[in-house]
Protein backbone atom coordinates (compact mmCIF):
# COMPACT_ATOMS: atom_id res chain seq x y z
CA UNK A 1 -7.64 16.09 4.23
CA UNK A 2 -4.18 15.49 3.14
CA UNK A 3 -3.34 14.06 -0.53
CA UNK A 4 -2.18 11.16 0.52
CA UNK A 5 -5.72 10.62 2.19
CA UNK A 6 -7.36 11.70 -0.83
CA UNK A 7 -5.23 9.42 -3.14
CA UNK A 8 -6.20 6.28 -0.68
CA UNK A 9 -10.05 7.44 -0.77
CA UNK A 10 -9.54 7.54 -4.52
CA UNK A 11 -8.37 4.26 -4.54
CA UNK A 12 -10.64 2.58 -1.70
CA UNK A 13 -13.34 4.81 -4.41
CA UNK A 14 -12.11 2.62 -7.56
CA UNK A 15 -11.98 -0.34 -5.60
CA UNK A 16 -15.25 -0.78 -4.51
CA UNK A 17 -16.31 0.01 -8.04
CA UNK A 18 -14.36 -2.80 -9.70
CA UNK A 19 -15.61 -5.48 -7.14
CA UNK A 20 -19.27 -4.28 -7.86
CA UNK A 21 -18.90 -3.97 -11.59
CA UNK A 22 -17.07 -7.56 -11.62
CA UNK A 23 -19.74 -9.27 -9.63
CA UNK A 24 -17.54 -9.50 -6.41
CA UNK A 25 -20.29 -7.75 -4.32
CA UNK A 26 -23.09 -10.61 -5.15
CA UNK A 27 -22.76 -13.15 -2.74
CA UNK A 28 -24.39 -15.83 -5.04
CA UNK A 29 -21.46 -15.02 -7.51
CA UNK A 30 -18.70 -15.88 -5.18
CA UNK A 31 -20.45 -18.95 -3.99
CA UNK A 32 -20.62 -20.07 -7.35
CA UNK A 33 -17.32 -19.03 -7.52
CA UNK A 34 -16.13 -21.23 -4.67
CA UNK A 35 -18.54 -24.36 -5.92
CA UNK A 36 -16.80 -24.00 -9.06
CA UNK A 37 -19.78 -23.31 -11.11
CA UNK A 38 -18.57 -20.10 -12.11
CA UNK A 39 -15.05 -19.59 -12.96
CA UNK A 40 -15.34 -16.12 -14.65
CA UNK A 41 -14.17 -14.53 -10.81
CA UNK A 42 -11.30 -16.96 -10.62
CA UNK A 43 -10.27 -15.34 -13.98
CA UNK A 44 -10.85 -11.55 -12.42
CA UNK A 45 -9.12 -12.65 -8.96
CA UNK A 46 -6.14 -13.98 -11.25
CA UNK A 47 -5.56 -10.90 -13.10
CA UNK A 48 -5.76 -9.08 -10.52
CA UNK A 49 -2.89 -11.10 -8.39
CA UNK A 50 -0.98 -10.96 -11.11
CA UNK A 51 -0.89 -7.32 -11.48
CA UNK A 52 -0.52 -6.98 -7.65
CA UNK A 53 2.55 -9.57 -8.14
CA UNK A 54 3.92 -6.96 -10.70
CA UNK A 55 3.65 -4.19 -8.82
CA UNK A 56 4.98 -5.67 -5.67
CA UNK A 57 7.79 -7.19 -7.29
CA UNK A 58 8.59 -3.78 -8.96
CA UNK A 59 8.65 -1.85 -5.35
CA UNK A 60 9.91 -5.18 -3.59
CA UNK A 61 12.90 -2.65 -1.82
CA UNK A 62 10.26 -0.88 -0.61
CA UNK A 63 8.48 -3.75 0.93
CA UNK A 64 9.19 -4.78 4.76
CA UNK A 65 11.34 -8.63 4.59
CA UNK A 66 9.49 -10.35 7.37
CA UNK A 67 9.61 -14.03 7.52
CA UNK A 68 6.10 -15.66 7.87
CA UNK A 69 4.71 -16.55 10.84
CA UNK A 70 2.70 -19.52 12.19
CA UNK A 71 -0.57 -17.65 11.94
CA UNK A 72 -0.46 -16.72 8.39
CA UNK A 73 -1.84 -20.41 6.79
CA UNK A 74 -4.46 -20.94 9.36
CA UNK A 75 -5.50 -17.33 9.15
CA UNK A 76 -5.75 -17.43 5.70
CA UNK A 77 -7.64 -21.12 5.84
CA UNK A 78 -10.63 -19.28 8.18
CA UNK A 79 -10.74 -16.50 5.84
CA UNK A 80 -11.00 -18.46 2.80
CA UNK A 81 -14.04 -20.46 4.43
CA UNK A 82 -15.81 -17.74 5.83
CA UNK A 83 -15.49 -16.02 2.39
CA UNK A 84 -16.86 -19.21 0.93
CA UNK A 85 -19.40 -19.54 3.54
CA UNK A 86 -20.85 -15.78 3.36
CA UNK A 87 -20.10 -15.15 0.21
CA UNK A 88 -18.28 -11.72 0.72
CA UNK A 89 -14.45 -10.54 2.00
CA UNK A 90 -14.10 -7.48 4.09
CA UNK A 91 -13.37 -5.32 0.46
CA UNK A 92 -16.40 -6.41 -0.98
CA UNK A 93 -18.33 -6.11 2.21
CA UNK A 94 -17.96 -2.40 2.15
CA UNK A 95 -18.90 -2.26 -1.36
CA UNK A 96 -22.33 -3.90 -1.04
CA UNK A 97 -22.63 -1.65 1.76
CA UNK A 98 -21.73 1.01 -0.54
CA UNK A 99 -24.78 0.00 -2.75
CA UNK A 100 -26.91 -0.06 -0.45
CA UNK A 101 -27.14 -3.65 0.59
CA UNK A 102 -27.59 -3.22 3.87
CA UNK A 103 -28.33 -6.98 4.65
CA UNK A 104 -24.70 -7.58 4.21
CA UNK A 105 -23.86 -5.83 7.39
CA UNK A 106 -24.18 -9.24 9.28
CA UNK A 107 -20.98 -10.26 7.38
CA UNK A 108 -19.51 -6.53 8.01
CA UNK A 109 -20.18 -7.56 11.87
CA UNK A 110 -18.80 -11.21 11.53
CA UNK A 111 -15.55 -9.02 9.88
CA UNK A 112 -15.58 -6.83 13.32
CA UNK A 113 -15.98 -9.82 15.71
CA UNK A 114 -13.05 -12.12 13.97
CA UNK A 115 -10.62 -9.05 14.10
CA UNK A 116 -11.38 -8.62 17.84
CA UNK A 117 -11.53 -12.60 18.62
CA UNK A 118 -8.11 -12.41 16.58
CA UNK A 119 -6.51 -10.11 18.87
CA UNK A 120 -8.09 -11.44 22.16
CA UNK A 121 -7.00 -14.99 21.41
CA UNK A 122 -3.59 -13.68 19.92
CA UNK A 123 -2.82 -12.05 23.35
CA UNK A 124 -4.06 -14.69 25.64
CA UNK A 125 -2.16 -18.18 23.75
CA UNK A 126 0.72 -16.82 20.86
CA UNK A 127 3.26 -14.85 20.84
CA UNK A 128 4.24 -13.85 17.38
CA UNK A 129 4.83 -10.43 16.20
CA UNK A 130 1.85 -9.44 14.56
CA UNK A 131 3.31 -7.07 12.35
CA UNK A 132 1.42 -4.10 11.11
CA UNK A 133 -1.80 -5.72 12.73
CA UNK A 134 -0.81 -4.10 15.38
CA UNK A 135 -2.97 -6.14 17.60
């Protein structure tokens, strides 16, 4: 294993624990979340956009200029309600997984079978580059 593949698995390793300590792995959390019961997630998701922001903003030459495309609002729209709807996002997924909630692996499939219908429908009716999808 290369360092740079250790330094990702590091980070995939911290990840996962952050959404499990913060509650991001408990699908009644994020529901509550997304009902607006619960705000304490909003807060977490917040501060952590914000230091993404920073850190993107402080390696923005680094960062590929592509303009958006048509599929980024919609595709962001379906992921937003099946995150609502299951309660989970494909980071958090894999850290339920990760503690041993294996009834989450319906969601983990739903993950599988929207990338795939993704790149089936995105071959048959568009034509946009899909960047570093790759699809």
């Amino acid at each position: 294993m290369s360092r740079a593949d250790a330094r990702l698995m590091a980070y995939g390793i911290a990840l996962g624990y952050v959404l499990s300590h913060m509650g991001f792995t408990d699908p009644a959390q994020v529901q509550a979340m997304f009902a607006l019961t619960d705000l304490r997630l909003w807060v977490a998701f917040g501060l952590a956009v914000m230091i993404a922001a920073i850190g993107f903003r402080r390696d923005r030459l680094a960062a590929p200029q592509r303009p958006l495309h048509a599929g980024v609002i919609p595709g962001a729209i379906l992921f937003g309600v099946g995150w609502a709807l299951c309660g989970t996002c494909t980071g958090s997924t894999l850290a339920a997984l990760g503690e041993g909630q294996l009834a989450i692996a319906v969601s983990l499939l739903g993950v599988v079978a929207g990338t795939w219908g993704y790149g089936a429908i995105h071959r048959r009716f568009f034509r946009w580059d899909p960047g570093s999808c790759g699809l």
